[in-house]
Every structure is written in C-alpha cells, then in structure tokens.
C-alpha atoms as a PDB file:
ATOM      1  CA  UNK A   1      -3.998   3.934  -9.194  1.00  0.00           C
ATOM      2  CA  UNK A   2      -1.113   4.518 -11.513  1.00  0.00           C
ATOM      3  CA  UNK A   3       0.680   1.162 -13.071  1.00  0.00           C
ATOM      4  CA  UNK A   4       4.320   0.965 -13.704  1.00  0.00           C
ATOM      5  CA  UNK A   5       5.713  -2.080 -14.823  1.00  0.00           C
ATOM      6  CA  UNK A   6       9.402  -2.953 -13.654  1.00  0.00           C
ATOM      7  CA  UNK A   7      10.879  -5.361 -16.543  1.00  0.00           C
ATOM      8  CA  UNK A   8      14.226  -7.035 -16.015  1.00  0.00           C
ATOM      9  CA  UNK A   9      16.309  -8.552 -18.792  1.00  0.00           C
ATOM     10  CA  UNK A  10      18.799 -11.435 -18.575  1.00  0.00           C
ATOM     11  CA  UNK A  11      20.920 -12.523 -15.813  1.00  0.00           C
ATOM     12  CA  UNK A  12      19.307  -9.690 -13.183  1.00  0.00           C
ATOM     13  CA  UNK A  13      17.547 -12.476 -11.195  1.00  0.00           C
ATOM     14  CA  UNK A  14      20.956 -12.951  -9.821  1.00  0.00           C
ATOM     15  CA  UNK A  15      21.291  -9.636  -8.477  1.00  0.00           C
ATOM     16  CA  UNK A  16      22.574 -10.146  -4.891  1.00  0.00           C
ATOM     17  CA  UNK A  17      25.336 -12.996  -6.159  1.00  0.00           C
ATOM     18  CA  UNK A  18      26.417 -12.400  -9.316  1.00  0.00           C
ATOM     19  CA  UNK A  19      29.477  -9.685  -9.123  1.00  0.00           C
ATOM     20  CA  UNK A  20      28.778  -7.711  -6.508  1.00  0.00           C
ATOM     21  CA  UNK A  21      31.366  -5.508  -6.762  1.00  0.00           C
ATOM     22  CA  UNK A  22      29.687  -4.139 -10.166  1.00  0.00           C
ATOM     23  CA  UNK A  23      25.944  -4.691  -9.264  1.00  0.00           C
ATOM     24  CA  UNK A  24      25.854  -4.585  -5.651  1.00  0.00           C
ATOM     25  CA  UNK A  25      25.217  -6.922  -3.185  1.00  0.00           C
ATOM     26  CA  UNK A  26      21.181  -6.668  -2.614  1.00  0.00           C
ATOM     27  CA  UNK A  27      18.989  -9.316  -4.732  1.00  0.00           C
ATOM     28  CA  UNK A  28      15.970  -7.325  -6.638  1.00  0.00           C
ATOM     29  CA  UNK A  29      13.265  -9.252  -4.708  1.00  0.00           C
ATOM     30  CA  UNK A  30      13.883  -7.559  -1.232  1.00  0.00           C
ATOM     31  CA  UNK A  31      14.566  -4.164  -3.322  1.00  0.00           C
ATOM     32  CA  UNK A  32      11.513  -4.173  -5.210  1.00  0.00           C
ATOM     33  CA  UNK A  33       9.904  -4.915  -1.479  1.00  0.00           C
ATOM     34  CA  UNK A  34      11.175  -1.452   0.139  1.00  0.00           C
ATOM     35  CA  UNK A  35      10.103   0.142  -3.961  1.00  0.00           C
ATOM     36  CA  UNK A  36       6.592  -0.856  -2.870  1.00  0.00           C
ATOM     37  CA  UNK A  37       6.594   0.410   0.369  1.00  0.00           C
ATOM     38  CA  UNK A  38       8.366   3.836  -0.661  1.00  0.00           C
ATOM     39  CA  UNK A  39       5.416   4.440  -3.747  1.00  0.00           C
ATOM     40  CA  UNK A  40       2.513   3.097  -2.021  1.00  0.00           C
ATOM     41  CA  UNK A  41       0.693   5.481  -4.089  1.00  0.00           C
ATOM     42  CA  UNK A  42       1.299   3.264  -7.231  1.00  0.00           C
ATOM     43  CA  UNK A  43       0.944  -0.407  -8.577  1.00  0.00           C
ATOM     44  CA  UNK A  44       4.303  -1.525  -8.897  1.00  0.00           C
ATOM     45  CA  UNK A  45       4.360  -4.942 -11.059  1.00  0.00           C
ATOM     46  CA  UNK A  46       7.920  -7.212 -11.853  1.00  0.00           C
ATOM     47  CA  UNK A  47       8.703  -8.847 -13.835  1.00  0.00           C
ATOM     48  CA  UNK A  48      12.532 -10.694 -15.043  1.00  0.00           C
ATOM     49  CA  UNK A  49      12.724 -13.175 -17.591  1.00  0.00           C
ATOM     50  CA  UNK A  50      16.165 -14.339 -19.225  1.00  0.00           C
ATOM     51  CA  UNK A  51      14.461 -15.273 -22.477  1.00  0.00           C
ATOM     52  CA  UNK A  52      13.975 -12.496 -24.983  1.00  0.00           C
ATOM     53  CA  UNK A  53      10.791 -13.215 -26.611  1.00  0.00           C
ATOM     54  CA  UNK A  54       9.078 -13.305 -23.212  1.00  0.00           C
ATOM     55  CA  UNK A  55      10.511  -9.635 -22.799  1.00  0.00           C
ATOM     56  CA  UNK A  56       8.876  -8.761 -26.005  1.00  0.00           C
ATOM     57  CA  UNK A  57       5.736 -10.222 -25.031  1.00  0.00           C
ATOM     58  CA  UNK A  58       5.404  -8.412 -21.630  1.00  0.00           C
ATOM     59  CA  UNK A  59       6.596  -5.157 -23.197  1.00  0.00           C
ATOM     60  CA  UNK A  60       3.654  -5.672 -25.628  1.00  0.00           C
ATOM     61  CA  UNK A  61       1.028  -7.032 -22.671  1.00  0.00           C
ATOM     62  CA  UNK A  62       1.846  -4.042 -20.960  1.00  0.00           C
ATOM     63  CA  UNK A  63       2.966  -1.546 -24.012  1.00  0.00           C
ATOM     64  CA  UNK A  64      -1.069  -0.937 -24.929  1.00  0.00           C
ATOM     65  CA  UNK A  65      -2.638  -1.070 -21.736  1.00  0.00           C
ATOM     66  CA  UNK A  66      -3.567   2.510 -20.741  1.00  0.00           C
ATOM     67  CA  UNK A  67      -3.707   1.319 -16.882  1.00  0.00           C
ATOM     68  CA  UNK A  68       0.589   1.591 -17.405  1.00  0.00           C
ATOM     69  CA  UNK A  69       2.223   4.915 -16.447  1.00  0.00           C
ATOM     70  CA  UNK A  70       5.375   3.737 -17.122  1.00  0.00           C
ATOM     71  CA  UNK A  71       8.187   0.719 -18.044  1.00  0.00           C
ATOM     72  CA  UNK A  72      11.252   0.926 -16.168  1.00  0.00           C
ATOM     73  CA  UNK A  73      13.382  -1.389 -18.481  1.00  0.00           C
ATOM     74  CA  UNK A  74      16.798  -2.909 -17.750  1.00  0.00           C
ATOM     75  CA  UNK A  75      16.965  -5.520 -20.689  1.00  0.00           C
ATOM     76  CA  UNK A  76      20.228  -5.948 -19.416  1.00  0.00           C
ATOM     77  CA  UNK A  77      22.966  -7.767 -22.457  1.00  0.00           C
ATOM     78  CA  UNK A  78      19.835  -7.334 -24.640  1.00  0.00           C
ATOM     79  CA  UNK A  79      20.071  -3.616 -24.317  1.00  0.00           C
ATOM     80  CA  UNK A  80      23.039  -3.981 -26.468  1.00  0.00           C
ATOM     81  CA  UNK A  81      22.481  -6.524 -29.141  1.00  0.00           C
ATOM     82  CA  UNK A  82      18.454  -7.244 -29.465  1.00  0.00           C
ATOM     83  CA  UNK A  83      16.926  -4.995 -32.289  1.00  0.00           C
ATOM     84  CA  UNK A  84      13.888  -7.055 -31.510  1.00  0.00           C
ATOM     85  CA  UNK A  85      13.345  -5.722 -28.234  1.00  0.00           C
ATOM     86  CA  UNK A  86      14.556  -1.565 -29.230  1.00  0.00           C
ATOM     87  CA  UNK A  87      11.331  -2.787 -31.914  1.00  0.00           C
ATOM     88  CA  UNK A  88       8.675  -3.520 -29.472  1.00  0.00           C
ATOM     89  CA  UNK A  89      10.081  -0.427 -27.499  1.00  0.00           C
ATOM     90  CA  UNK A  90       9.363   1.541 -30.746  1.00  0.00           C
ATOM     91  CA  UNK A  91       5.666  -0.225 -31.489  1.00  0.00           C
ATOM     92  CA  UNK A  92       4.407   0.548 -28.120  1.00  0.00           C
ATOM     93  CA  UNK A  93       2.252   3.606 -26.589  1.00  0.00           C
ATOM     94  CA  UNK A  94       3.026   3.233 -22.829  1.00  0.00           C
ATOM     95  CA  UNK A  95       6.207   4.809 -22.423  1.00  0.00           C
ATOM     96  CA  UNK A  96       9.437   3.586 -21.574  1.00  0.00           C
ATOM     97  CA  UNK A  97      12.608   4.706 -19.505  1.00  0.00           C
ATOM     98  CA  UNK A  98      16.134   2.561 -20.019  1.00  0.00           C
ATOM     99  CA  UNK A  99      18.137   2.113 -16.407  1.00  0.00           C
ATOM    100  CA  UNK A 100      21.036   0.693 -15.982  1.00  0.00           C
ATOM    101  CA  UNK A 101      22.682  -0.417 -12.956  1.00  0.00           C
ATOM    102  CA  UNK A 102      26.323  -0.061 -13.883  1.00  0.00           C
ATOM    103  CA  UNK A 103      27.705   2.492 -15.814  1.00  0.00           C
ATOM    104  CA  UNK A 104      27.842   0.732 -19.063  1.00  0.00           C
ATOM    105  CA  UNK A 105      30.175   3.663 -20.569  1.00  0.00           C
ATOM    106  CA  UNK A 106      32.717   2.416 -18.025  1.00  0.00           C
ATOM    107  CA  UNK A 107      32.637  -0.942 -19.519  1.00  0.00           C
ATOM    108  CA  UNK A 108      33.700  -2.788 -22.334  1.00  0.00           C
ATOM    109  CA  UNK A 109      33.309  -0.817 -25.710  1.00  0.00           C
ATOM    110  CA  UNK A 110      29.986  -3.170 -26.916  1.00  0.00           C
ATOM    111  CA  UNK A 111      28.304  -1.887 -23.962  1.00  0.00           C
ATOM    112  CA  UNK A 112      27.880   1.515 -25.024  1.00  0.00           C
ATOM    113  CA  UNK A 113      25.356   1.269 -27.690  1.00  0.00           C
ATOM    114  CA  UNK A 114      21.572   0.532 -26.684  1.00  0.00           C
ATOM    115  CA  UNK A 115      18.919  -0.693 -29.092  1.00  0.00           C
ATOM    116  CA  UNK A 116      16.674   0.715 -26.335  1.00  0.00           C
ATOM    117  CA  UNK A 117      17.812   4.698 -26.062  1.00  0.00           C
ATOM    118  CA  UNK A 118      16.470   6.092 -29.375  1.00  0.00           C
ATOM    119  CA  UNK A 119      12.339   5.051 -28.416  1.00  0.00           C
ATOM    120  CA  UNK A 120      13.142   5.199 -24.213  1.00  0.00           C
ATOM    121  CA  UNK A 121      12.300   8.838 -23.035  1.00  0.00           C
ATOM    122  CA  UNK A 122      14.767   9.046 -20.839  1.00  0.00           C
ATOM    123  CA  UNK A 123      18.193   6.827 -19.500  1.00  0.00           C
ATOM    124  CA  UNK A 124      19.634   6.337 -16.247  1.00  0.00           C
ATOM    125  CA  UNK A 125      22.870   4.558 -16.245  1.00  0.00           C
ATOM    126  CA  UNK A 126      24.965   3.471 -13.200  1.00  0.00           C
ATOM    127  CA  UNK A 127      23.626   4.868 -10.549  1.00  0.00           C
ATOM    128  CA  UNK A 128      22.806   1.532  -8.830  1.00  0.00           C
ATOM    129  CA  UNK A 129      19.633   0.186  -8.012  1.00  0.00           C
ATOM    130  CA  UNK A 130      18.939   3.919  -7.142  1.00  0.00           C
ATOM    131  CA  UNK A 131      18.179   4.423 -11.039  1.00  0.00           C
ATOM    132  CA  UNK A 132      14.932   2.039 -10.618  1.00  0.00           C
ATOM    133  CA  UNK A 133      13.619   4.823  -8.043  1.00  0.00           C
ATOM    134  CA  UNK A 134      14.442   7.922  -9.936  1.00  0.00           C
ATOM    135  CA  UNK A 135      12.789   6.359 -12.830  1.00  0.00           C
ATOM    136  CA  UNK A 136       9.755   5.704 -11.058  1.00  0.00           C
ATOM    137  CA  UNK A 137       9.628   9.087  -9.473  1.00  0.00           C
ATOM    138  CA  UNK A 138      10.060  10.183 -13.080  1.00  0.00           C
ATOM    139  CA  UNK A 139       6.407   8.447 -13.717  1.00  0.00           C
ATOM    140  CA  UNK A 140       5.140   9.063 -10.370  1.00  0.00           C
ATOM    141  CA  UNK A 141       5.554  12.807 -11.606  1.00  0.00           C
ATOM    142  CA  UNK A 142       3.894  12.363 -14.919  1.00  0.00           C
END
C-alpha cells in the first residue's frame, strides 16, 4: 500500500480557529478524517509540529523510506524563512509537493518566496484545504 506522509508546519494545528476568513473554518483533524476515507487505497500518515527541527527530522524519517510515495508539505511561516527545512527538502529521495492553503501571492510581500519550491516537484497555493487532495491525487497517480 502506497505511503504519503501529510507534514504540517507551524501554527496549522489551529486550523478551524485561527482566521477563518483566510484558512477556513474546518480544523485539519476532521479533514484529514474524510482524506482517509476518500484514498482508502493509500496509507495516509500526519503529522504537525510547530517546532522546526522536528519538521526536519520527520522529513528525514520519512525522506529515505522507500514505503513513502509522497510528502504533502505545508511548512507554513517556515516556507518562507527556514533554509534548513528547503535543505532537508533538497537531501531527501522521497519526493515532495509544497501546498498552501492561502494564496500566499495575495499576501504580504515576504510571503512570496519559498525555501521549499526549488526541490518540491510541484506547488499548490490557495486553493484551500482542497490543495492537500490534489496533491495526493498527484501521488496517488504516480
């Protein structure tokens, strides 16, 4: 059975609460439910951490382990200012696709340059939570 790994960056646990009006108003928890029922086909594994390092380690867990189709990776703020984690995007095998919730090209001006983009194969950006499933069809395909 194919693996992808879903791996949230900072600040997406509160998906549900925190502005709504940007990033919706359904928490990731009951999304990544109805992902699991929708791809039954596939492993789908979460995981969010606010904490940087502990997105580097999961990305490099995961990064070598040919049981992983995929990483769909929203390092959210990260995406913009960790060369750390665009790194261990870089160093790993397992490939990786970049989604964004919000259309960060719509937002402030720092917002528009990713760390992540150059080593992701592809990037979906603000289409909602809807960009988690098109990325995973993306692997699904694969």
């Amino acid at each position: 059975m194919k693996k992808i790994l879903i791996l949230n960056g900072p600040n997406l646990n509160l998906l549900g609460k925190r502005e709504p009006e940007i990033y919706g108003s359904e928490g990731f928890e009951s999304y990544f439910e109805s992902m699991n029922s929708k791809f039954s086909d596939l492993s789908l594994e979460y995981f969010q951490s606010n904490h940087e390092g502990a997105i580097i380690d999961k990305l490099h867990e995961c990064g070598f382990d040919e049981l992983y189709q995929g990483i769909v990776l929203n390092a959210g703020a990260y995406t913009h200012t960790s060369i750390a984690i665009g790194d261990a995007v870089a160093g790993i095998s397992t490939p990786v696709v970049e989604v964004h919730i919000s259309n960060v090209f719509a937002r402030a001006a720092y917002r528009h340059h990713s760390y992540i983009s150059v080593n992701a194969v592809g990037v979906i950006v603000g289409l909602g939570l809807k960009g988690y499933e098109l990325a995973i069809n993306f692997f699904e395909k694969q």
